[in-house]
N, C-alpha and C. Protein backbone atom coordinates (compact mmCIF):
# COMPACT_ATOMS: atom_id res chain seq x y z
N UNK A 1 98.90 -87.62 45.60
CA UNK A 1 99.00 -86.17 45.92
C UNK A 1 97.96 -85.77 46.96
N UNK A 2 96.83 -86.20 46.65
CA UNK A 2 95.49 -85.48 47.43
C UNK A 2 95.87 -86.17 48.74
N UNK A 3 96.00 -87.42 49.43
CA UNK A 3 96.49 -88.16 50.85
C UNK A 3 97.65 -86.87 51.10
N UNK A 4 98.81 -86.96 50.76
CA UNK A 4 99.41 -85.46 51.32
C UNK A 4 98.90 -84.37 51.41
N UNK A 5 98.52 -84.07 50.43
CA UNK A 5 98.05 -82.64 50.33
C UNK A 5 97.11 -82.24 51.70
N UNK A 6 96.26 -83.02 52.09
CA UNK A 6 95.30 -83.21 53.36
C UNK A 6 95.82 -83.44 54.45
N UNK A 7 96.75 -84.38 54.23
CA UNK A 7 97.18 -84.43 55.85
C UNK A 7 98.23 -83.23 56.21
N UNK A 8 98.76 -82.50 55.34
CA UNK A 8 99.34 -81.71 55.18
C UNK A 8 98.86 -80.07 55.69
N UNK A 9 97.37 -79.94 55.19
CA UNK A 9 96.68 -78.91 55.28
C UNK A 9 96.11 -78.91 56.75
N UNK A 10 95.96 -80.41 57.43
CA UNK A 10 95.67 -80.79 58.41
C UNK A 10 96.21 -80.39 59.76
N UNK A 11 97.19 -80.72 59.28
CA UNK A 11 98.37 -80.54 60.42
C UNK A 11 98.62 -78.42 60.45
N UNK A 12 98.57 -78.28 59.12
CA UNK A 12 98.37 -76.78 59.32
C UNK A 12 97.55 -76.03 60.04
N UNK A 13 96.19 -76.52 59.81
CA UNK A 13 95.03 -76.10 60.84
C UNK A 13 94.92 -76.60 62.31
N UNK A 14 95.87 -77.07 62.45
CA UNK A 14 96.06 -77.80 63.98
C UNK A 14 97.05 -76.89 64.40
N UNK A 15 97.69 -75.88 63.98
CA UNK A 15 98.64 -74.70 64.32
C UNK A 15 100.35 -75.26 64.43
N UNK A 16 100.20 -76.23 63.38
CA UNK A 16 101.92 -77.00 63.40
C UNK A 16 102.31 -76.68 61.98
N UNK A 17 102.78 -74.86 62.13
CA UNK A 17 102.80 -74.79 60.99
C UNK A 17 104.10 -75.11 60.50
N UNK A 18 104.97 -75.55 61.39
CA UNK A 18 106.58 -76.09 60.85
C UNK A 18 106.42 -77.58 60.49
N UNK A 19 105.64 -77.92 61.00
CA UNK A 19 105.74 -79.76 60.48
C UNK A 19 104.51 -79.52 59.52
N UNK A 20 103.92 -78.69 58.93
CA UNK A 20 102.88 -78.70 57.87
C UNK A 20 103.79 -79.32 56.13
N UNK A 21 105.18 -78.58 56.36
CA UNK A 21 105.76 -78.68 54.94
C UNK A 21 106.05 -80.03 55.31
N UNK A 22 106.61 -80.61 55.83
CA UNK A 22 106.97 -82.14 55.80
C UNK A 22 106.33 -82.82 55.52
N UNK A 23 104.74 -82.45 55.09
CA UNK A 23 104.08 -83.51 54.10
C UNK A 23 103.95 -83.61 52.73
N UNK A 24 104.26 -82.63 52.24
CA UNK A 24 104.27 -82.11 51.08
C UNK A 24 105.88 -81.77 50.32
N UNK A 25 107.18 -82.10 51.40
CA UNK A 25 108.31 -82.17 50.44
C UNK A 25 108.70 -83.10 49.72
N UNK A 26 108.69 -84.30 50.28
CA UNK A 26 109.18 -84.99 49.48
C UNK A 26 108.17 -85.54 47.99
N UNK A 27 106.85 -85.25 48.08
CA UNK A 27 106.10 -84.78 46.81
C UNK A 27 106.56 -83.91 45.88
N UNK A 28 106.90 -82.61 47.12
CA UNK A 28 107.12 -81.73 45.76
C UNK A 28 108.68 -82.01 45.62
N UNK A 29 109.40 -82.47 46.01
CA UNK A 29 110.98 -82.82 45.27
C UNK A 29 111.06 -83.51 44.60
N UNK A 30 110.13 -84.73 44.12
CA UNK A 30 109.64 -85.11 42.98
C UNK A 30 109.64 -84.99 41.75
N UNK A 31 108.59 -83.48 41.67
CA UNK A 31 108.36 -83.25 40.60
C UNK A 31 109.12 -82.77 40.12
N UNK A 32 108.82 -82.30 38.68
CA UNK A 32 109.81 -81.84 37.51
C UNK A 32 109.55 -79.80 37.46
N UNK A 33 110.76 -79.17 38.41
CA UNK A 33 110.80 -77.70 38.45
C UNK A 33 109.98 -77.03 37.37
N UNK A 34 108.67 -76.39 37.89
CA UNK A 34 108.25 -75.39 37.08
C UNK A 34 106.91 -75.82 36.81
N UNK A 35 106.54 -76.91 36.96
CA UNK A 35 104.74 -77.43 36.58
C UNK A 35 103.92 -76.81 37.65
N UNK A 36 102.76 -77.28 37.42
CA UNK A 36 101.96 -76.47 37.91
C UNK A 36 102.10 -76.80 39.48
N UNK A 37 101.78 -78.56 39.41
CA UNK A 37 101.73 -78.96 41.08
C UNK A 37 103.38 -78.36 41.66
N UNK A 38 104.38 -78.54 40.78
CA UNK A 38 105.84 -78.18 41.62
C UNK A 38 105.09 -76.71 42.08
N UNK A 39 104.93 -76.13 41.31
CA UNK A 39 104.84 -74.79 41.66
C UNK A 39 103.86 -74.45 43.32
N UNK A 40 102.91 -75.29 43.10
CA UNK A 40 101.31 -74.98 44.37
C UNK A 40 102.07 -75.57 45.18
N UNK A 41 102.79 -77.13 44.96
CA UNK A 41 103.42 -77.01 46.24
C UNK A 41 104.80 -76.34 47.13
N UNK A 42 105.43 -76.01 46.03
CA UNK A 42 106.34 -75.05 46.74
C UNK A 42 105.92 -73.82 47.61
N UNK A 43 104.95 -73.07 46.32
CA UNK A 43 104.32 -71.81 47.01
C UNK A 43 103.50 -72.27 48.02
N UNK A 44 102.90 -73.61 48.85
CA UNK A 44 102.30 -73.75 50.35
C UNK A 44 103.14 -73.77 50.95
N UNK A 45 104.72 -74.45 50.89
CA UNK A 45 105.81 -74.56 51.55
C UNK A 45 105.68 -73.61 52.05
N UNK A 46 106.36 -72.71 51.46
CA UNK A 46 107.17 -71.28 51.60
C UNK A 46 105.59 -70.61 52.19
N UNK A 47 104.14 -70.58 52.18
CA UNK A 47 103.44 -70.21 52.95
C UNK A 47 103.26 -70.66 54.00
N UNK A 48 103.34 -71.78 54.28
CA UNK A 48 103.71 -72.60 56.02
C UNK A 48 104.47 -72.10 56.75
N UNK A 49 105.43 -71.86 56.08
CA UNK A 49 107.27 -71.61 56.59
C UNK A 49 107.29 -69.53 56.81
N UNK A 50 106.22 -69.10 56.10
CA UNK A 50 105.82 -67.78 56.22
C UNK A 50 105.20 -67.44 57.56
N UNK A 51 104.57 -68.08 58.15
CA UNK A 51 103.63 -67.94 59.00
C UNK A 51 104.19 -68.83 60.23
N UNK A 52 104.81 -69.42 60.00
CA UNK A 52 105.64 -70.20 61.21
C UNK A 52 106.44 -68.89 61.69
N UNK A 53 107.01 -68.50 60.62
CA UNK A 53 108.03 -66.88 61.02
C UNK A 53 107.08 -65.70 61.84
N UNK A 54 106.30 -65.64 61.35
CA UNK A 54 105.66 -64.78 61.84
C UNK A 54 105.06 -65.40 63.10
N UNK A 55 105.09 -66.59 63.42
CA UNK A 55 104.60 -66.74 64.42
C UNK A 55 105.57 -66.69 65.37
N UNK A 56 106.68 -66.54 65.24
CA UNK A 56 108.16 -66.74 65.87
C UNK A 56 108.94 -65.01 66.02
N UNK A 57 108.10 -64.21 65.65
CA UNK A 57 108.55 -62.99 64.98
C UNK A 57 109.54 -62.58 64.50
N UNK A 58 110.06 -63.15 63.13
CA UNK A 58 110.95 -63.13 62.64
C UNK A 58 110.29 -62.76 61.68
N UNK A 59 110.41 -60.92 61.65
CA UNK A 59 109.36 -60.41 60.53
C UNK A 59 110.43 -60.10 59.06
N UNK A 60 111.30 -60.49 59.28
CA UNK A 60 112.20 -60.28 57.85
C UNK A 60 112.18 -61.75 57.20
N UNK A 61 111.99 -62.77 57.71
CA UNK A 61 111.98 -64.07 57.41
C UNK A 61 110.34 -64.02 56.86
N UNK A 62 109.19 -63.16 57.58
CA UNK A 62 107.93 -63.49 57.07
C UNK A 62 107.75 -62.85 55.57
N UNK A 63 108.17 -61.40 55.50
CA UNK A 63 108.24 -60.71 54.81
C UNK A 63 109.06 -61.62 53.15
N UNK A 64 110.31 -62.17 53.44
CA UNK A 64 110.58 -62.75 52.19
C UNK A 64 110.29 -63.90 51.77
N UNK A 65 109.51 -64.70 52.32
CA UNK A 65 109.03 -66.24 52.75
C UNK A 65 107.67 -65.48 51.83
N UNK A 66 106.85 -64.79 52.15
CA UNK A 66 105.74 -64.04 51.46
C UNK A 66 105.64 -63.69 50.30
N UNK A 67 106.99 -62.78 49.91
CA UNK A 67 107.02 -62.20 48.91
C UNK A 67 107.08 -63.85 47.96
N UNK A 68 108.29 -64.56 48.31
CA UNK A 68 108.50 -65.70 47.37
C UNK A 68 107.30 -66.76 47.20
N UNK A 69 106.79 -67.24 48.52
CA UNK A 69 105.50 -68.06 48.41
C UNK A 69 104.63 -67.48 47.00
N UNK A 70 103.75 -66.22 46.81
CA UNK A 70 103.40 -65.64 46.09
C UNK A 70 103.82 -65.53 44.97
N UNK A 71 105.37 -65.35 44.57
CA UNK A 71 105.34 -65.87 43.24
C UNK A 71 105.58 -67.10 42.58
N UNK A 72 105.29 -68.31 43.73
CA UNK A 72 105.44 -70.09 43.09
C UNK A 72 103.49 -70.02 42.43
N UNK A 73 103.18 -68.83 43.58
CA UNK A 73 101.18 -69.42 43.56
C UNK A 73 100.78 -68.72 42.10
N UNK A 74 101.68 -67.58 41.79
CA UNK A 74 100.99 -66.59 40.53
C UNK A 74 101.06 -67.55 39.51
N UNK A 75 99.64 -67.07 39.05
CA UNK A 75 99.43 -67.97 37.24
C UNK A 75 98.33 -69.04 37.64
N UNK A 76 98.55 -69.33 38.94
CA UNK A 76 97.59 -70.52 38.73
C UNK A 76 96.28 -70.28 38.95
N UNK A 77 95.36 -71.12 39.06
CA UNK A 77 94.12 -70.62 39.00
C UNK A 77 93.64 -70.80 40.62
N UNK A 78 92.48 -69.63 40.96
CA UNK A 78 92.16 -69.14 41.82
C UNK A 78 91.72 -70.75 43.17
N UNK A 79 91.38 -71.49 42.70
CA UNK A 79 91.32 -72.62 42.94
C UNK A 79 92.13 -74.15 42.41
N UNK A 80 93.00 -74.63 43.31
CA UNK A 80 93.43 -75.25 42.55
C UNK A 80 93.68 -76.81 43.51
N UNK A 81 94.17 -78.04 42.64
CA UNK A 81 93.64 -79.22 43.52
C UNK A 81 92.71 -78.87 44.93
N UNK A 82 91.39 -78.24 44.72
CA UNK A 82 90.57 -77.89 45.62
C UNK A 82 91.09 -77.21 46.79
N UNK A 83 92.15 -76.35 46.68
CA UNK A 83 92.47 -75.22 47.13
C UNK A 83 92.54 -73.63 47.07
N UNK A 84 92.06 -72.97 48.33
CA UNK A 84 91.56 -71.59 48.02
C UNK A 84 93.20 -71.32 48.16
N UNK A 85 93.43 -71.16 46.37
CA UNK A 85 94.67 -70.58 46.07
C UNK A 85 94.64 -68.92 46.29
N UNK A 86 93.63 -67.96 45.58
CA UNK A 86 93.21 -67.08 45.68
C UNK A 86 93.40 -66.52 47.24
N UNK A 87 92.76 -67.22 48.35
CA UNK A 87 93.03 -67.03 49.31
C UNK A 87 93.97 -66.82 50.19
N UNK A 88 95.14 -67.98 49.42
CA UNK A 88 96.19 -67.49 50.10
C UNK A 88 96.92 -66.81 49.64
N UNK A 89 97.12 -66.37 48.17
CA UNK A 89 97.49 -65.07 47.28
C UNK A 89 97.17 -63.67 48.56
N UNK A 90 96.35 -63.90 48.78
CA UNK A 90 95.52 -62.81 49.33
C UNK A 90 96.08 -62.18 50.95
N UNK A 91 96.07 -63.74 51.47
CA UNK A 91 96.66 -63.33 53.05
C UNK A 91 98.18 -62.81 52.84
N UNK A 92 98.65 -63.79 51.87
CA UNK A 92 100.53 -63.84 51.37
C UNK A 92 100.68 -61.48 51.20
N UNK A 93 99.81 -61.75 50.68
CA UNK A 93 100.15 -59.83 50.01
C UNK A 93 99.74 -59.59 51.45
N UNK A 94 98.55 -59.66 52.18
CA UNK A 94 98.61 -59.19 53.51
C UNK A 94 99.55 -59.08 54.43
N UNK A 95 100.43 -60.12 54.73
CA UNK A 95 101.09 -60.65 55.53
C UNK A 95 102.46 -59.71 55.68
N UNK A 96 102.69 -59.82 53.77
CA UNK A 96 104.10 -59.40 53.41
C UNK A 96 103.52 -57.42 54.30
N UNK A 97 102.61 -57.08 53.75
CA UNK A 97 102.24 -55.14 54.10
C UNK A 97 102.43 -55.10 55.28
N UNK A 98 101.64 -56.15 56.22
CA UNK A 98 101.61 -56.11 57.70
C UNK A 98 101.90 -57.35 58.62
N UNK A 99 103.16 -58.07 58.61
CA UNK A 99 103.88 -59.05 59.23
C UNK A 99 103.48 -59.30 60.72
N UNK A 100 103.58 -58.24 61.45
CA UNK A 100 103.05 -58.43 62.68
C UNK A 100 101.17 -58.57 63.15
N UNK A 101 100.30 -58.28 62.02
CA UNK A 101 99.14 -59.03 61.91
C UNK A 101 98.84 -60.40 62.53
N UNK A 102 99.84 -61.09 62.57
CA UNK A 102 99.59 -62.62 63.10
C UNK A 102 99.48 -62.23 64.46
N UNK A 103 99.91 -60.81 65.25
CA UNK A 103 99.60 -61.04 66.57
C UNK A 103 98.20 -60.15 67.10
N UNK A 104 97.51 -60.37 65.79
CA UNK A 104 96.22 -59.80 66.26
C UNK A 104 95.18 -60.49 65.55
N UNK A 105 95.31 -61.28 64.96
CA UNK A 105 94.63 -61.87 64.72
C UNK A 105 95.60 -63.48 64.38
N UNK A 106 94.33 -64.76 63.90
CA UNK A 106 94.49 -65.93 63.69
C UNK A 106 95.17 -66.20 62.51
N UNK A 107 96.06 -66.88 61.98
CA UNK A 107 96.32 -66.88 60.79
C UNK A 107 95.64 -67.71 59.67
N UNK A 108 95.20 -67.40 57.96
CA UNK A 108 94.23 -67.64 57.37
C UNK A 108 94.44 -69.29 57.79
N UNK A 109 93.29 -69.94 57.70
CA UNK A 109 92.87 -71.64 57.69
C UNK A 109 92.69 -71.55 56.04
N UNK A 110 93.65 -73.22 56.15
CA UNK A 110 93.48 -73.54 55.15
C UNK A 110 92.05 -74.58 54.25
N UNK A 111 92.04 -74.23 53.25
CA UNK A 111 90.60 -75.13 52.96
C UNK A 111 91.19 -75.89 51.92
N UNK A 112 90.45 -77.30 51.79
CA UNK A 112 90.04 -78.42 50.66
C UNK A 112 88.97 -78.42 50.38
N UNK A 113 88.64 -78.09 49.03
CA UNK A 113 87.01 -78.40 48.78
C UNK A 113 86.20 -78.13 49.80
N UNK A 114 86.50 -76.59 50.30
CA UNK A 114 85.52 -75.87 50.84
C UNK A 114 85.42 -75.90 52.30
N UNK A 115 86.36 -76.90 52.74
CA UNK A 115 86.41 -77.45 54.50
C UNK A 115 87.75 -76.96 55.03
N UNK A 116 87.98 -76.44 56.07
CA UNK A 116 89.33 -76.40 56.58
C UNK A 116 89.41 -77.68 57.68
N UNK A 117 90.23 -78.39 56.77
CA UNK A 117 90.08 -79.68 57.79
C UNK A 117 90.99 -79.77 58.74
N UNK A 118 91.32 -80.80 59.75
CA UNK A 118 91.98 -81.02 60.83
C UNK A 118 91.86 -81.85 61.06
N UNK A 119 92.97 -82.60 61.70
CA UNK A 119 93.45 -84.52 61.95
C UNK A 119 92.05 -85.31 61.84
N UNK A 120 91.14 -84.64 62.77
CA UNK A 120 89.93 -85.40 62.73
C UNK A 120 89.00 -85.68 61.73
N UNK A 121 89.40 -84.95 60.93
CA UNK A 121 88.76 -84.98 59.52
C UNK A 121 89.49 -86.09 58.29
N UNK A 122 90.19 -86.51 58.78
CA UNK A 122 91.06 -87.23 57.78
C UNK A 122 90.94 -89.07 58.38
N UNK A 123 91.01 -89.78 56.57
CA UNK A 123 91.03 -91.20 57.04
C UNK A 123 92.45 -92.02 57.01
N UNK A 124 92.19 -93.06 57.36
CA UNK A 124 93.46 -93.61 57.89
C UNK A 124 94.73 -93.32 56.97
N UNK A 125 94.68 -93.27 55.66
CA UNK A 125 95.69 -93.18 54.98
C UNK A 125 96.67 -91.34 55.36
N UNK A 126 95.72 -90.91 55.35
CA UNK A 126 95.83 -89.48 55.20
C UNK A 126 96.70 -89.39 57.22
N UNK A 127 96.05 -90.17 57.83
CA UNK A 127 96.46 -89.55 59.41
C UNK A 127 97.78 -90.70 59.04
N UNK A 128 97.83 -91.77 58.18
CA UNK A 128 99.34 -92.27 58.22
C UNK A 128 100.37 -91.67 58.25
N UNK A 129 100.22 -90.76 56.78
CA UNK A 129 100.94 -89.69 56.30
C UNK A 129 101.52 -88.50 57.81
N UNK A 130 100.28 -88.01 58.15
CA UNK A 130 100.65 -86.96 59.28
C UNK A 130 100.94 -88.09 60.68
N UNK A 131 101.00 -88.81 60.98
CA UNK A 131 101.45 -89.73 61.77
C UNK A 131 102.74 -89.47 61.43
N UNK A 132 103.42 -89.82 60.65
CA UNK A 132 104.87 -90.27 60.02
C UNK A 132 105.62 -88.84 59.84
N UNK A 133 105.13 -87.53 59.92
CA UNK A 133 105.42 -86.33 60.17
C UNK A 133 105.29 -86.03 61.84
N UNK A 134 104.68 -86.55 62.44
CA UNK A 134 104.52 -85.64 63.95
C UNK A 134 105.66 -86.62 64.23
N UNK A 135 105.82 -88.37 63.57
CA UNK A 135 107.40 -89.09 64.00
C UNK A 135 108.33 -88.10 63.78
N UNK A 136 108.84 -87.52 62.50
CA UNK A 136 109.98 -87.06 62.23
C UNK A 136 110.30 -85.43 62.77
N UNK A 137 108.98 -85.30 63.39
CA UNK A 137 109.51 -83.80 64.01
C UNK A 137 109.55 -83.59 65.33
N UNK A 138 108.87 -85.02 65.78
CA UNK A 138 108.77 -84.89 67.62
C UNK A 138 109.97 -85.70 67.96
N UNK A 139 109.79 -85.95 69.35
CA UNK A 139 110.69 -86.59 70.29
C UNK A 139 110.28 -88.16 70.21
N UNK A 140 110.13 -89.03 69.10
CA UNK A 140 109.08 -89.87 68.63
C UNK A 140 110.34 -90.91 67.96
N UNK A 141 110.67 -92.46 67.73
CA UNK A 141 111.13 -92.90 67.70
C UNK A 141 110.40 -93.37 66.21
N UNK A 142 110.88 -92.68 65.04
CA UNK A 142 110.28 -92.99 63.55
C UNK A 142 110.07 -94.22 63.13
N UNK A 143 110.98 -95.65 63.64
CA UNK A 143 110.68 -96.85 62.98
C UNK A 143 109.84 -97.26 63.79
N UNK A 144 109.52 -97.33 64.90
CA UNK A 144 107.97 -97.01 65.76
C UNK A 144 107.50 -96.87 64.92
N UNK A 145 106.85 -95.84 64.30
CA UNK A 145 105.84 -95.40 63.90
C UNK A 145 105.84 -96.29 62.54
N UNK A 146 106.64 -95.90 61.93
CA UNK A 146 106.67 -96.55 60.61
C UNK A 146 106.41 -98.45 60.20
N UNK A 147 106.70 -98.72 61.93
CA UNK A 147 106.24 -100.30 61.62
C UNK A 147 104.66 -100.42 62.27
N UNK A 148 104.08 -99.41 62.73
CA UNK A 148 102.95 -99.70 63.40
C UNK A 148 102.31 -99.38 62.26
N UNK A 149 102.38 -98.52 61.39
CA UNK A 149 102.07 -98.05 60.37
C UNK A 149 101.51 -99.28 59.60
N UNK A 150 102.44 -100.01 59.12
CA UNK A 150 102.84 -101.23 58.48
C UNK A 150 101.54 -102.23 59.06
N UNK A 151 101.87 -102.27 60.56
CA UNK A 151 100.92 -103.25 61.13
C UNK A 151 99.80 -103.21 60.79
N UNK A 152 99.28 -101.46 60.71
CA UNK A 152 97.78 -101.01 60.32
C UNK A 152 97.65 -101.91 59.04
N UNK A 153 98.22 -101.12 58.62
CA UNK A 153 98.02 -101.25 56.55
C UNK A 153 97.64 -102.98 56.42
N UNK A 154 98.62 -104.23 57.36
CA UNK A 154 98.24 -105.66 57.12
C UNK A 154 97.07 -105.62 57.94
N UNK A 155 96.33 -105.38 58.77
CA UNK A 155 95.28 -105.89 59.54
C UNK A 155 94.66 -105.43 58.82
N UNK A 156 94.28 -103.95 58.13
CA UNK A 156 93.26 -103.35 57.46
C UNK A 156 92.89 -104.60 56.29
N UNK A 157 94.24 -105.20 55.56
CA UNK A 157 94.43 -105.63 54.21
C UNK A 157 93.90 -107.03 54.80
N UNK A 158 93.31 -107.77 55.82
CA UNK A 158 93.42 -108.75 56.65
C UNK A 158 91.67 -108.77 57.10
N UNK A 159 91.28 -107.64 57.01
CA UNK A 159 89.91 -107.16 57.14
C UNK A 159 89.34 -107.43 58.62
N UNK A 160 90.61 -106.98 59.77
CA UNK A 160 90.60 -106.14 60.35
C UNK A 160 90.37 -104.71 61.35
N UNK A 161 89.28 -104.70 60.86
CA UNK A 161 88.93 -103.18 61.24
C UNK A 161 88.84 -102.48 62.29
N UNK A 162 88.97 -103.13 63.33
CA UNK A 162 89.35 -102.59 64.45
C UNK A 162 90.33 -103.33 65.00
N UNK A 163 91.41 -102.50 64.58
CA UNK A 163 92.65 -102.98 64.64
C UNK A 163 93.20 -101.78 65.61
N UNK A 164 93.95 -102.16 66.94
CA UNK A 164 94.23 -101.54 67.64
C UNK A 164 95.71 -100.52 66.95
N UNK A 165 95.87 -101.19 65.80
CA UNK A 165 97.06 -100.51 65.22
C UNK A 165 96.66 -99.21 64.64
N UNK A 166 95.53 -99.65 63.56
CA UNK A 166 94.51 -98.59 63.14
C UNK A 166 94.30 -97.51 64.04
N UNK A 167 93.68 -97.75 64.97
CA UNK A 167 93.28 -96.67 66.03
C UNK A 167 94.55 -96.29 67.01
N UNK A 168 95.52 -96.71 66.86
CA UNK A 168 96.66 -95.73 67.46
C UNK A 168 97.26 -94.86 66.70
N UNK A 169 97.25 -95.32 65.77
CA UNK A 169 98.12 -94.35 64.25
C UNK A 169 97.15 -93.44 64.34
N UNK A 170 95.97 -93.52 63.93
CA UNK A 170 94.90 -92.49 64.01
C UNK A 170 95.23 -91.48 64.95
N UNK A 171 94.56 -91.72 66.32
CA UNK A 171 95.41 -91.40 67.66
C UNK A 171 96.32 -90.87 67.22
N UNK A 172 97.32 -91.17 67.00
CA UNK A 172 98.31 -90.70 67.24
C UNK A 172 98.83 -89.43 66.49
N UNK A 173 97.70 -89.28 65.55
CA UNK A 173 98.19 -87.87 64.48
C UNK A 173 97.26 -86.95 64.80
N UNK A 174 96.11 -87.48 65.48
CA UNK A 174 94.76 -86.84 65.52
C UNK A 174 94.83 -85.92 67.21
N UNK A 175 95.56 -86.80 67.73
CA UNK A 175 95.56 -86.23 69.39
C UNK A 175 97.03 -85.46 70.25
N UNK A 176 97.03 -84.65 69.40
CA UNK A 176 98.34 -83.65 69.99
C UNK A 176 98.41 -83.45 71.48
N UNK A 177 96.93 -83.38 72.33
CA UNK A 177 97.57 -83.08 73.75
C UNK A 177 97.84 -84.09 74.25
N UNK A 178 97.76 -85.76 73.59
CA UNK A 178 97.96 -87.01 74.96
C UNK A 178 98.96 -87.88 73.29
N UNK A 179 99.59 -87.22 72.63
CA UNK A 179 100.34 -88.07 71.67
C UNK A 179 101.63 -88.49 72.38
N UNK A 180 101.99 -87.98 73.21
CA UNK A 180 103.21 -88.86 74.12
C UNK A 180 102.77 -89.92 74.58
N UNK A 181 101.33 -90.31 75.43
CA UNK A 181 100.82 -91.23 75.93
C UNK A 181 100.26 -92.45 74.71
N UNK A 182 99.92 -91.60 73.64
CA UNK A 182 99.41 -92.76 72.62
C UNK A 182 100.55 -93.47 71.84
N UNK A 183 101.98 -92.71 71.70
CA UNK A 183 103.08 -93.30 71.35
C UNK A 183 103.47 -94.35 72.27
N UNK A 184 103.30 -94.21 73.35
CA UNK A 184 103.95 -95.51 74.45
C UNK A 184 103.08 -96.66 74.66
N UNK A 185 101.52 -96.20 74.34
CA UNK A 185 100.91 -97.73 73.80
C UNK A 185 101.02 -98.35 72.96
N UNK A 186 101.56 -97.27 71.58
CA UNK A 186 101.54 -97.81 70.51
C UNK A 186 103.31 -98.98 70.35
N UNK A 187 104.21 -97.86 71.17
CA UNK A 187 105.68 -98.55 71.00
C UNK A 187 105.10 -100.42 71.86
N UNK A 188 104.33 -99.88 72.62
CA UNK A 188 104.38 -101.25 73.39
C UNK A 188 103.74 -102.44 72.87
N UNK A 189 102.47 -102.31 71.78
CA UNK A 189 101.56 -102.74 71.14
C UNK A 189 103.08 -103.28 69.59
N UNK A 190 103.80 -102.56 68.69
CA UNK A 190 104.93 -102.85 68.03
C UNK A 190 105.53 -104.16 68.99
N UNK A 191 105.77 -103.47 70.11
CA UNK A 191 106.72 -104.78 70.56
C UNK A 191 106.68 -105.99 70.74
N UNK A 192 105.68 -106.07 71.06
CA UNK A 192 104.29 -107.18 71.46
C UNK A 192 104.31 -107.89 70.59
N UNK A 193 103.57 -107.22 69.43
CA UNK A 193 103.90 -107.96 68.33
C UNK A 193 105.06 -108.27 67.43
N UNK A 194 106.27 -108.02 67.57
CA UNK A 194 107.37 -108.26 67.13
C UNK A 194 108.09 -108.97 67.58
N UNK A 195 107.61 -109.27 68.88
CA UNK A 195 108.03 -110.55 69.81
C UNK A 195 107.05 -111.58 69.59
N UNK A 196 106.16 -111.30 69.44
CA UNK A 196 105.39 -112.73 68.90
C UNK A 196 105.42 -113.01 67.55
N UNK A 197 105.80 -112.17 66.34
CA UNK A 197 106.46 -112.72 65.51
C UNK A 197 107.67 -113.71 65.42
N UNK A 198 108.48 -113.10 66.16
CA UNK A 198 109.57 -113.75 66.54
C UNK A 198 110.00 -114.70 67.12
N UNK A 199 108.56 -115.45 67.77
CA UNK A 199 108.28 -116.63 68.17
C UNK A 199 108.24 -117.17 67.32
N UNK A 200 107.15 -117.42 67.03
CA UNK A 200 106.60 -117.87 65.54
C UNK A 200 107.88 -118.41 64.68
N UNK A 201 108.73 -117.24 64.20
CA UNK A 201 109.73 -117.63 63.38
C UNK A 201 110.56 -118.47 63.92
N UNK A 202 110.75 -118.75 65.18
CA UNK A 202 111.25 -119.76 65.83
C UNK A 202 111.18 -120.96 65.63
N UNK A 203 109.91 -121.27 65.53
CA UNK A 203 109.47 -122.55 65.28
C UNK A 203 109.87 -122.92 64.42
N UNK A 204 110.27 -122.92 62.94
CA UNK A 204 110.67 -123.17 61.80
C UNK A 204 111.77 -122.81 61.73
C-alpha cells in the first residue's frame, strides 16, 4: 500500500493530477467495498479527479467529485496511513463553496508523514510504480517500461547498483521536462539487451 500510496501522492504534487489516481486503482479495486483503506482510497481518487476538474474548469464536475470525495474521507481519522486526511476534508468543503479558487490560488499539496513529496523524494520501488503510470498515460510504449522495470529489479537483485536500468526508471518518473528523451535511452538500453539475450539463447 505505502509504495503506491507515495508514488501516487507524488505524481500529485508534480501537478499530474489525472495520472495521480492510476496509482492507487488498481489497490483500491482490490479491496473489499466499505473498509477503511477502500474508503481513503477512493475518497483521494475522487479528490485527484476533483481538482483535475477544476483545473480544466469543469466546475459542475469539481463541485460533485467534492461533494462525493468527502463522503468516502468522513469517519476516518484526521490522519490516516500518514495522511493529512483532515486536510483534505478541509480543501474538499472549500473547493465544493468556491470551485473556481483553483484559479487563484495553488491547489492543497499533498503530505506523507508530514512531507509533501515529489518524484524526487521517492526510492526505486516507489518511482517503479509512478514510472509504470506516466507509461500508461503518456505517449510511452508500456512493455518498454515494464521490461526495463524488470531489468532494474534483476540487476538491483544481482547487486548491481548502478544499474543504468535503475537510473532510467528513476529518470524516467522523476524528470517530466526531458521524459521523452529518457524513454528513448531507456527503449534503446531494453533493446540492447534483449538482443543480447537473444544471442545468448542462441547458443544452446
Amino acid at each position: 500500500m505505502e509504495t503506491a500510496l507515495r508514488a501516487g501522492i507524488a505524481i500529485y504534487n508534480a501537478g499530474d493530477y489525472h495520472e495521480a489516481h492510476d496509482a492507487w486503482e488498481d489497490r483500491w479495486l482490490a479491496l473489499d467495498s466499505g473498509t477503511d483503506d477502500e474508503r481513503f482510497l477512493h475518497g483521494l481518487i475522487q479528490f485527484t479527479a476533483a481538482v483535475h476538474h477544476a483545473t480544466e474548469r469543469n466546475w459542475a464536475g469539481v463541485t460533485g467529485l467534492a461533494d462525493s470525495a468527502s463522503d468516502y474521507l468522513d469517519g476516518l481519522p484526521g490522519e490516516y496511513r500518514d495522511v493529512d486526511v483532515a486536510g483534505v476534508r478541509g480543501y474538499l468543503a472549500a473547493l465544493h463553496a468556491d470551485p473556481e479558487r483553483i484559479e487563484r490560488a495553488p491547489p492543497l499539496e499533498l503530505t506523507h508523514d508530514g512531507d509533501a513529496i515529489t518524484p524526487d523524494d521517492l526510492d526505486f520501488a516507489e518511482c517503479a510504480a509512478a514510472a509504470a503510470v506516466y507509461a500508461e498515460d503518456g505517449p510511452f510504449d508500456e512493455a518498454v517500461i515494464q521490461q526495463a522495470r524488470a531489468y532494474a529489479r534483476d540487476d538491483l537483485d544481482a547487486g548491481e547498483e548502478t544499474s543504468p536500468f535503475v537510473t532510467f526508471v528513476m529518470d524516467f518518473a522523476r524528470d517530466g521536462d526531458n521524459r521523452g528523451i529518457v524513454y528513448q535511452r531507456l527503449s534503446e538500453r531494453v533493446e540492447r539487451r534483449q538482443r543480447r539475450e537473444s544471442d545468448v539463447d542462441g547458443l544452446f
